[in-house]
Protein backbone atom coordinates (compact mmCIF):
# COMPACT_ATOMS: atom_id res chain seq x y z
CA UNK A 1 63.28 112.47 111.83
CA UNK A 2 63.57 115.75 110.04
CA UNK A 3 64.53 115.20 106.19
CA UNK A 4 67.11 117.93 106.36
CA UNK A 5 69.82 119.09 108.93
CA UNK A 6 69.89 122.15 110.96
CA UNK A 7 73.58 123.33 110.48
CA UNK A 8 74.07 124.97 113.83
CA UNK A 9 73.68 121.51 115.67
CA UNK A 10 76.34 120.50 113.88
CA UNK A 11 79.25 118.79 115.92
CA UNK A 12 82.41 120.12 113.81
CA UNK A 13 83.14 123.76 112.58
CA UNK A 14 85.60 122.09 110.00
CA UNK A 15 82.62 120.85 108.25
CA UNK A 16 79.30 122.04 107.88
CA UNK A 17 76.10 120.57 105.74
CA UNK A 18 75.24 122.76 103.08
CA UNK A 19 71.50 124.11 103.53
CA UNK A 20 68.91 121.52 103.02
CA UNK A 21 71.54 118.50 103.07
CA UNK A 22 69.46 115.52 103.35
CA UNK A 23 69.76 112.90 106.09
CA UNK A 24 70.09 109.15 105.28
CA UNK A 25 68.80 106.20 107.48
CA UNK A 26 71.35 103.28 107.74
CA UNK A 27 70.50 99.55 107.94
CA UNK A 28 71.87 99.97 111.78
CA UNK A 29 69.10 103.04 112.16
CA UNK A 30 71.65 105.83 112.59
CA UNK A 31 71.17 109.22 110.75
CA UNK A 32 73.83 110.67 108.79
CA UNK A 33 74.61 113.36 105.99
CA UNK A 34 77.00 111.78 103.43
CA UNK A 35 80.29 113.56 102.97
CA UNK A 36 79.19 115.10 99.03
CA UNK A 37 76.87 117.55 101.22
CA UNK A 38 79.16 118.57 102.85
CA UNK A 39 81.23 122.26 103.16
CA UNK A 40 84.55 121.71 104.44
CA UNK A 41 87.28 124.61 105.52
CA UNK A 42 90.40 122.82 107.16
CA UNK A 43 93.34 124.35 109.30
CA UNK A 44 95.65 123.64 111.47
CA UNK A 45 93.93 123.40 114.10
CA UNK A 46 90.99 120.77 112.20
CA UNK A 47 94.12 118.82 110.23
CA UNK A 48 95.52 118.01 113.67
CA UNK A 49 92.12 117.59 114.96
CA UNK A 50 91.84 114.92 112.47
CA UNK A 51 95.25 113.34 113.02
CA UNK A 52 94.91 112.92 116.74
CA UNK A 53 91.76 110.02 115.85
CA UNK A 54 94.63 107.96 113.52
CA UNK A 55 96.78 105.42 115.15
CA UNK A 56 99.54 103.95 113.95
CA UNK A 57 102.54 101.52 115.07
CA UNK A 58 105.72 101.77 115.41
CA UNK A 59 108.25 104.27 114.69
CA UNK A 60 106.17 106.82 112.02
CA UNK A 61 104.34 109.25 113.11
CA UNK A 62 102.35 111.27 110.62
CA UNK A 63 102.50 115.43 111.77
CA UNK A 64 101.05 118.41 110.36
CA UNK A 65 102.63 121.72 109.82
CA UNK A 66 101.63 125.57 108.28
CA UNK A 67 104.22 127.51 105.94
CA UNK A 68 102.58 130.44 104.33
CA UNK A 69 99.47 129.63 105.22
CA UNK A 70 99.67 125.97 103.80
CA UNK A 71 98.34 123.33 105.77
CA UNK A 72 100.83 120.50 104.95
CA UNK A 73 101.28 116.77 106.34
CA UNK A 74 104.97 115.52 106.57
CA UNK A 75 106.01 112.16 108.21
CA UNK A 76 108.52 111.53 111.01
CA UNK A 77 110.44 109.02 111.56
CA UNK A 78 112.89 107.47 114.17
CA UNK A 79 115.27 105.38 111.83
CA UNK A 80 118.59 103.72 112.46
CA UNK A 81 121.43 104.34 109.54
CA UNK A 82 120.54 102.24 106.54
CA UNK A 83 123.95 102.46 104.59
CA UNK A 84 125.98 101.46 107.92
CA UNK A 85 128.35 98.74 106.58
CA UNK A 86 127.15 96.52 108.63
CA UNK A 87 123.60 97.09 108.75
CA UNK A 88 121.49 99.05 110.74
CA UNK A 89 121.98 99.81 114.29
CA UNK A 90 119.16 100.71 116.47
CA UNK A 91 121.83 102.26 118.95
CA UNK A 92 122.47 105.16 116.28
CA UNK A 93 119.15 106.57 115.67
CA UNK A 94 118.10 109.15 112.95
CA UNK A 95 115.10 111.66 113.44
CA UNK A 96 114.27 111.86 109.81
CA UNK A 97 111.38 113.48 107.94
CA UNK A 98 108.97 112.59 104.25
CA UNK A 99 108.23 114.87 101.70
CA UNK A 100 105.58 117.66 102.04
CA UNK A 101 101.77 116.86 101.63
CA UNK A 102 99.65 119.54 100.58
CA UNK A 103 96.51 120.27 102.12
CA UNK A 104 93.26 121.78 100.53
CA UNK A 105 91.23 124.12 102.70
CA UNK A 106 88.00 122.25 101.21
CA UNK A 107 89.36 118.64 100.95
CA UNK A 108 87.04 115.93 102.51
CA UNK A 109 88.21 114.80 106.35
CA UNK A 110 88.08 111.56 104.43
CA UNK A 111 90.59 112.41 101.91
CA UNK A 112 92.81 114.02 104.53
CA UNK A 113 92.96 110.64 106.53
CA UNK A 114 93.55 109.00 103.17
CA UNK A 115 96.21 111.17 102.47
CA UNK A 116 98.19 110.85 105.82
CA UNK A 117 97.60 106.59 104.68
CA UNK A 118 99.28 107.02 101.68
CA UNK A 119 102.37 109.52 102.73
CA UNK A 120 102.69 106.62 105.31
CA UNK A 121 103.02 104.16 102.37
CA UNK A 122 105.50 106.49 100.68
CA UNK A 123 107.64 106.62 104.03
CA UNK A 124 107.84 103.16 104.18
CA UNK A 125 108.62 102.14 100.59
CA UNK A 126 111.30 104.86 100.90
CA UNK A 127 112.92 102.93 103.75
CA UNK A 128 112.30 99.60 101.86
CA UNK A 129 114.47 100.45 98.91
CA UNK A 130 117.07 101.89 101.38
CA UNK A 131 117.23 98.33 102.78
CA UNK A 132 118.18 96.50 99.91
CA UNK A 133 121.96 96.44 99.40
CA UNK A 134 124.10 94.36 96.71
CA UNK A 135 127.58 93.04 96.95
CA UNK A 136 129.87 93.95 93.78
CA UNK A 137 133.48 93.43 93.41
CA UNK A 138 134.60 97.09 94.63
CA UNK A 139 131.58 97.63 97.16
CA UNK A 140 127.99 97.64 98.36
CA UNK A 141 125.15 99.50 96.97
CA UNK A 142 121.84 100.17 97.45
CA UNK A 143 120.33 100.12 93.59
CA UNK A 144 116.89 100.53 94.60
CA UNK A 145 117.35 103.52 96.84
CA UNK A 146 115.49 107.22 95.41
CA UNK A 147 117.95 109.46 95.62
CA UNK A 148 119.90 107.95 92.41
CA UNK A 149 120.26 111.06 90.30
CA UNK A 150 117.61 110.57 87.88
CA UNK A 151 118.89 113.64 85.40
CA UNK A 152 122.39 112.06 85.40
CA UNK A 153 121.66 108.94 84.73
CA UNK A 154 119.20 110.05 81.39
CA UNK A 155 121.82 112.07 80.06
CA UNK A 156 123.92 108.83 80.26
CA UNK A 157 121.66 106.11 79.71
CA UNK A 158 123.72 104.24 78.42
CA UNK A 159 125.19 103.38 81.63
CA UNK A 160 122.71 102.20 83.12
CA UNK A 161 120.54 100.20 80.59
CA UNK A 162 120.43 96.15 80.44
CA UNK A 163 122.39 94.69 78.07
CA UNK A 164 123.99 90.75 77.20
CA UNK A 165 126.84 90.84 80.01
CA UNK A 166 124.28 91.92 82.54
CA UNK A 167 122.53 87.79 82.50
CA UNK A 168 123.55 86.28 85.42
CA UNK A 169 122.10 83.11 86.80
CA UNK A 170 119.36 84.10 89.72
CA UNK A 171 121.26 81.62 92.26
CA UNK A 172 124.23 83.91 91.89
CA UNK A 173 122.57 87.36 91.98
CA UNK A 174 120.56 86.32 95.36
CA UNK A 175 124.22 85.43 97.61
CA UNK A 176 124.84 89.07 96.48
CA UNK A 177 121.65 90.63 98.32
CA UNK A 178 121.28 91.42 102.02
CA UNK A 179 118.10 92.86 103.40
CA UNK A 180 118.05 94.49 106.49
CA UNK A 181 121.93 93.80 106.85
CA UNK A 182 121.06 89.74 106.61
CA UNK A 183 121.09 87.27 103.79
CA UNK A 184 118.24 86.61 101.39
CA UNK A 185 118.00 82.94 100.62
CA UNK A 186 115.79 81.29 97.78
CA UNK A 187 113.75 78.53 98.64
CA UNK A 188 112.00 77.73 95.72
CA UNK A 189 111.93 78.39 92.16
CA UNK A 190 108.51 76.97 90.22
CA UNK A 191 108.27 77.66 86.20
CA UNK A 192 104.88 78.15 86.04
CA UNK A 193 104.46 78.68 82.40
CA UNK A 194 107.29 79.48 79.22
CA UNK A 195 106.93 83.41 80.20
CA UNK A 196 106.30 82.98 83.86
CA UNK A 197 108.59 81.62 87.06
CA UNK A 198 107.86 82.07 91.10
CA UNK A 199 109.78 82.67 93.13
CA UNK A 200 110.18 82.32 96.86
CA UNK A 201 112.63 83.87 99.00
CA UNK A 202 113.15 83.81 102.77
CA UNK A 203 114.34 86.60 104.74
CA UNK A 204 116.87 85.91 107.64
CA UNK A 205 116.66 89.52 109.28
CA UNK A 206 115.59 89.17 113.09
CA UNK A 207 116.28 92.69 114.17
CA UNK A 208 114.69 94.94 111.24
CA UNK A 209 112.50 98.08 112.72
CA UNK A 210 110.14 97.02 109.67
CA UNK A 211 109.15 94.08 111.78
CA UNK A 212 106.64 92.47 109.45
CA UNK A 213 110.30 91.64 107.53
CA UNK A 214 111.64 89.47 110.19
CA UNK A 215 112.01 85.96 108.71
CA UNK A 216 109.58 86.36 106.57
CA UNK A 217 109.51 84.74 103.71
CA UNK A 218 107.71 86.25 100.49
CA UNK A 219 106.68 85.10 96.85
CA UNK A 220 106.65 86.88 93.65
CA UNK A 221 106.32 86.30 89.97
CA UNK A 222 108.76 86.80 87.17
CA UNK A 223 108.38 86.97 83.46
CA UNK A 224 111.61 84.89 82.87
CA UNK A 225 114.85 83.70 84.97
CA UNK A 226 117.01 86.36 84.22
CA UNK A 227 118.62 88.44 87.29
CA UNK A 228 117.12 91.37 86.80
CA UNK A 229 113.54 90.18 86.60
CA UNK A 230 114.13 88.53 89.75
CA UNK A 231 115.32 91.60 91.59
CA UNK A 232 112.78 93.85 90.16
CA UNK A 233 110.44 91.32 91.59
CA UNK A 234 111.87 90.95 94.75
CA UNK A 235 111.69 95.11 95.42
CA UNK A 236 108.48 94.78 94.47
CA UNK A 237 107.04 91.95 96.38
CA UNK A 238 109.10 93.70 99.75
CA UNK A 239 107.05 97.07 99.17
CA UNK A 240 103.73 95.59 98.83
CA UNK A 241 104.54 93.72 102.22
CA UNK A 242 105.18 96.69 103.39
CA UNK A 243 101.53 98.43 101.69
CA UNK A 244 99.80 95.67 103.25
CA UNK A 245 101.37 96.47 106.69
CA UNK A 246 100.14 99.86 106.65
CA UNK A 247 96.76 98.56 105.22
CA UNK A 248 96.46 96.13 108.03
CA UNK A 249 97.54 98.78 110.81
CA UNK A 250 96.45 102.47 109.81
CA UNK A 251 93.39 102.88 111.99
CA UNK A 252 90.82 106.45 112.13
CA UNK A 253 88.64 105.93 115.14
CA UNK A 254 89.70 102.57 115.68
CA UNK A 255 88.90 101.10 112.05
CA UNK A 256 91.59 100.05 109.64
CA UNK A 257 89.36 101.21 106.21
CA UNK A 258 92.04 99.43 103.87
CA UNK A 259 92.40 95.94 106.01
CA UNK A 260 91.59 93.04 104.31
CA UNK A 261 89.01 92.21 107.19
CA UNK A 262 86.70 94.95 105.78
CA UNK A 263 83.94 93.64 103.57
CA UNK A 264 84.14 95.09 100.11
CA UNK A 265 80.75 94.19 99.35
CA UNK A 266 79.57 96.05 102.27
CA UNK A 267 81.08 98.99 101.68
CA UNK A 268 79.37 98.77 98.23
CA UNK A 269 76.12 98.63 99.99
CA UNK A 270 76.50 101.07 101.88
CA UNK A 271 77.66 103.34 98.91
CA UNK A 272 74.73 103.09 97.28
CA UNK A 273 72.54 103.49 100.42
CA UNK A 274 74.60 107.24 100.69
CA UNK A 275 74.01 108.10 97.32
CA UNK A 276 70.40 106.70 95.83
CA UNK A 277 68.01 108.80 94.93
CA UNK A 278 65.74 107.45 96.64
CA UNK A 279 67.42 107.23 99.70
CA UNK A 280 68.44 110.66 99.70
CA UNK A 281 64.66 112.17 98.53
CA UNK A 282 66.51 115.43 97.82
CA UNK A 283 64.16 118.96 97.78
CA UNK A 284 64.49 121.46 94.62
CA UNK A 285 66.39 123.71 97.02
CA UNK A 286 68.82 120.72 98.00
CA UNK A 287 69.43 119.89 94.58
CA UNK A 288 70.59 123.77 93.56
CA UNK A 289 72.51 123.68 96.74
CA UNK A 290 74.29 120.58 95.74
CA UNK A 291 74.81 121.22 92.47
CA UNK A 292 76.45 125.03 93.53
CA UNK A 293 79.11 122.58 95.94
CA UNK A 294 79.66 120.46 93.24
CA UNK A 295 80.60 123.04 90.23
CA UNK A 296 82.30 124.82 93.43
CA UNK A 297 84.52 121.91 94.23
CA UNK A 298 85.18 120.80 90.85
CA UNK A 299 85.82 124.31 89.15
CA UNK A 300 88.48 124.57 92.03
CA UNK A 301 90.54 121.79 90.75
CA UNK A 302 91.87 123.36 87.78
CA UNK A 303 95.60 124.84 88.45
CA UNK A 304 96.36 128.16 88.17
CA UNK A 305 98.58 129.55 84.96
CA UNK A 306 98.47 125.86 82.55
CA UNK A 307 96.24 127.51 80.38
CA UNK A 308 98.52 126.49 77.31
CA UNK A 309 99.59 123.28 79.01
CA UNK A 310 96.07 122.18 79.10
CA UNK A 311 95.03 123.69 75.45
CA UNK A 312 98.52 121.54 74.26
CA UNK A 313 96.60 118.80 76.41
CA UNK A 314 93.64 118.51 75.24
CA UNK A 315 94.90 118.88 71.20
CA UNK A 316 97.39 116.18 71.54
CA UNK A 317 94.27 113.85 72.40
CA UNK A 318 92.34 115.26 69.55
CA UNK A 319 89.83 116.50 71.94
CA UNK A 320 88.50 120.00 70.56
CA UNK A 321 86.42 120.93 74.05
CA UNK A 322 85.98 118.50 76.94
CA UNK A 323 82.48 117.51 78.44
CA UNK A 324 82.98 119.12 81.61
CA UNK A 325 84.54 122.80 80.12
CA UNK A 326 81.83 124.75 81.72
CA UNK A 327 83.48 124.21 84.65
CA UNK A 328 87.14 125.86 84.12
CA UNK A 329 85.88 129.05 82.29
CA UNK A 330 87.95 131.01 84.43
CA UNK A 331 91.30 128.82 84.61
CA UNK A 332 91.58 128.17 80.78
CA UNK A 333 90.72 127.90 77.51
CA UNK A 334 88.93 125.33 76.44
């Protein structure tokens, strides 16, 4: 097996090895060239390319889009009406859309499938705060939701911060919260230690599109029995059932990377297999190569016009010149 690859037998023109890349036996005798010697160039074309090998259930469906000649990811999703009174109502669906992701020209293919995982995460949480809804006196709200507004709210803080009225007892505060339009019951309550109480509270939601919700029950820790510490917790604990969902079921090629059935010490193997020195037995020529991609991909990361952002930066932390300055000549002073 040659020690280097021959770029025009290359299967993708998205990415290309730079000259001399070196090829790495695995422990299952396949050849590869690890991603860091690698050239990438991404459009549309690639970033859907890319997209079409990720599977995912249910009603999300990750999408990518060009404005200006920006490569962008942006999430769709078929949701019913969260802030119906009564709940939401699969008969009166939504075609809704996430926030913009960005794409690099150069970024990895992994990175790009790591970055349609994570606006998947964001999608989700999003609809996981909207799902939450508390009973007061004069209505219902949903307290956890993100489209509070944030500037508002700081310019009258004072509103909106704890204070000595706002202690209720946890047993009262949970007949106030509905989930998915349903009731949130608490089935346990365990002090653990003086600063430290768990929880566990069982969802009664049958019909919820998040289906992993459906009476489910979930546990969390708090740092004491007040209210709010227990509702904090409870948003919390909901959105990494949610995380763990999309962990569990975001596949590339078939393989869920973040699932819990993947074997971290594996993939630590298998790290260092992609990136020893000796496995890699790199040529003077591949080195300069590699070391050009590097500075190239690391000099690019600097953003354009901060110069005095980063100066004010960098003297706030007392640090006079970074390590790594060679690399942002161009963008800023350092």
């Amino acid at each position: 097996m040659p020690s280097t690859v021959n770029n025009a037998k290359w299967p993708h023109t998205f990415e290309q090895p730079i000259s001399y890349a070196p090829l790495v036996q695995l422990s299952n005798n396949n050849w590869v060239v690890p991603q860091h010697f690698l050239r990438y160039k991404h459009t549309l074309q690639s970033v859907n390319e890319v997209l079409s090998n990720i599977s995912f259930p249910a009603h999300f469906r990750v999408l990518a889009a060009e404005r200006n000649e920006q490569v962008y990811l942006q999430v769709a999703i078929l949701n019913p009406d969260n802030y119906q009174s009564n709940g939401p109502n699969k008969e009166s669906i939504k075609l809704l859309f996430g926030r913009r992701w960005y794409v690099e020209d150069n970024l990895p293919t992994s990175e790009l499938i790591q970055t349609a995982f994570l606006a998947l995460k964001v999608a989700r949480e999003h609809e996981v705060r909207e799902l939450i809804k508390f009973k007061h006196t004069r209505g219902t709200s949903t307290p956890f939701n993100n489209h509070h507004d944030l500037p508002l709210m700081a310019q009258n803080a004072e509103l909106v911060m704890l204070d000595d009225n706002d202690f209720r007892h946890v047993e009262d505060v949970v007949t106030s919260c509905m989930f998915a339009g349903s009731a949130i019951k608490l089935s346990a309550v365990d002090k653990i230690d003086d600063t430290t109480i768990l929880y566990q509270v069982q969802l009664t939601c049958e019909n919820c599109q998040l289906n992993e919700f459906n009476n489910t029950s979930v546990s969390f820790l708090a740092k004491d029995t007040s209210s709010n510490q227990f509702l904090h917790g409870l948003v919390d604990a909901l959105i990494k059932v949610s995380n763990e969902y999309v962990s569990e079921h975001f596949k590339y090629n078939e393989l869920a990377r973040f699932s819990k059935q993947i074997s971290v010490e594996r993939i630590g193997e298998l790290s260092i297999k992609l990136r020893s020195h000796n496995a890699l037995r790199l040529c003077s020529l591949g080195e300069q190569h590699a070391n050009q991609l590097n500075f190239e991909i690391d000099s690019g990361r600097a953003p354009n016009g901060c110069s005095s952002e980063i100066s004010g930066f960098l003297a706030a932390h007392g640090v006079e010149r970074p390590q790594n300055a060679h690399l942002y000549t161009n963008q800023f002073s350092v």
